[in-house]
Protein backbone atom coordinates (compact mmCIF):
# COMPACT_ATOMS: atom_id res chain seq x y z
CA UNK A 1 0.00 0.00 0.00
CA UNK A 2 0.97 3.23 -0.83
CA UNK A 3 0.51 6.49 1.48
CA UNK A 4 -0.12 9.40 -0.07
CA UNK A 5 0.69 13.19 0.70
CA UNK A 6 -1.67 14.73 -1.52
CA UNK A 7 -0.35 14.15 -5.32
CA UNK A 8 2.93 12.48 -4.06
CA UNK A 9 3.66 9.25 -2.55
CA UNK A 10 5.43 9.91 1.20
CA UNK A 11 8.66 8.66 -0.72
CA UNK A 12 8.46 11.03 -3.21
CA UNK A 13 7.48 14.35 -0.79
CA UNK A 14 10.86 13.27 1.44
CA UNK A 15 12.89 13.14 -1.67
CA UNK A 16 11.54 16.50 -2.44
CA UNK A 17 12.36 18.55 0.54
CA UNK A 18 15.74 16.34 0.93
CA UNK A 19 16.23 17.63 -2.85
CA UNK A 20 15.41 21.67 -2.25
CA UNK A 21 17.49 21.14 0.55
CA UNK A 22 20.76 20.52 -1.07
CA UNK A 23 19.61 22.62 -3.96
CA UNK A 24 19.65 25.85 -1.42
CA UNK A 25 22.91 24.37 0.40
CA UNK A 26 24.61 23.82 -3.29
CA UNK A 27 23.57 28.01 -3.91
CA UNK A 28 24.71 29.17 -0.43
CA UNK A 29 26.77 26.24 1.48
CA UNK A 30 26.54 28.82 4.42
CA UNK A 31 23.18 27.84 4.19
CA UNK A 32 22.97 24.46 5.29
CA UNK A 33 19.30 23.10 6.38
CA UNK A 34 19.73 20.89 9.49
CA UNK A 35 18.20 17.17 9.84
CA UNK A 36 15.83 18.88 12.62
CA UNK A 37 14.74 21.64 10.73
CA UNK A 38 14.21 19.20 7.75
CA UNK A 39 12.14 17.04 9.86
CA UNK A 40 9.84 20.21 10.59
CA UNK A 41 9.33 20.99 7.16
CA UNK A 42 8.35 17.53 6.48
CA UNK A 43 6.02 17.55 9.22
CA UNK A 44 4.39 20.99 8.73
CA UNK A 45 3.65 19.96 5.27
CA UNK A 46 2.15 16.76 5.83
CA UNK A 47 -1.92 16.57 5.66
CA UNK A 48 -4.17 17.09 8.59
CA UNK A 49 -4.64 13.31 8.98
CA UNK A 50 -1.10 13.11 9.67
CA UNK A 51 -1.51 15.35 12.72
CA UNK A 52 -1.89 12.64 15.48
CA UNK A 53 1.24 10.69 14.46
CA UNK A 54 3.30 13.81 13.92
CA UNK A 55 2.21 14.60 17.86
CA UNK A 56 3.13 11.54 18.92
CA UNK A 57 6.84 12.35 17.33
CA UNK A 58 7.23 15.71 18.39
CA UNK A 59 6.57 14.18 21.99
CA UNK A 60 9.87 11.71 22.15
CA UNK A 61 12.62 12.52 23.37
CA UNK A 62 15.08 11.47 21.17
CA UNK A 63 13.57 12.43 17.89
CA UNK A 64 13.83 10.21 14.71
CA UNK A 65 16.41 10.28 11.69
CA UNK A 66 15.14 11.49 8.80
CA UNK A 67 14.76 7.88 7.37
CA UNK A 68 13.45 6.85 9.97
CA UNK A 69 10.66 9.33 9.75
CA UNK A 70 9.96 7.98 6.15
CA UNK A 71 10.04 4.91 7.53
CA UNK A 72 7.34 5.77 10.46
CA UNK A 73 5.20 7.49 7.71
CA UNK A 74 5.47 4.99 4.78
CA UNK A 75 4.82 2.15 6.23
């Protein structure tokens, strides 16, 4: 089964913001966009539906990798 962030597959939207990521650290390497600040990108623009699980993440402690967050969400 396949999860779906509105027209892209939770793969894809990762890949994505990974992507602009290093496209805005290849045009300013003094700009360099953290793992955590990734991981709140990715979880600001997830759906609404998403909100309960993204609560339950923002509560541990030790917060996850950003695989494993595609992990969490994918499968």
């Amino acid at each position: 089964m396949l999860v779906k962030q509105n027209d892209l597959i939770i793969n894809q939207n990762f890949t994505k913001v990974k992507s602009i990521c290093c496209e805005i650290f290849e045009l300013d390497p003094r700009s360099k966009i953290s793992e955590d600040r990734m991981r709140r990108i990715i979880i600001h623009s997830l759906r609404p539906e998403f909100c309960g699980f993204t609560t339950i993440i923002r509560g541990w402690i030790v917060q996850p990798s950003i695989e494993d967050l595609e992990n969490l969400l994918a499968n």
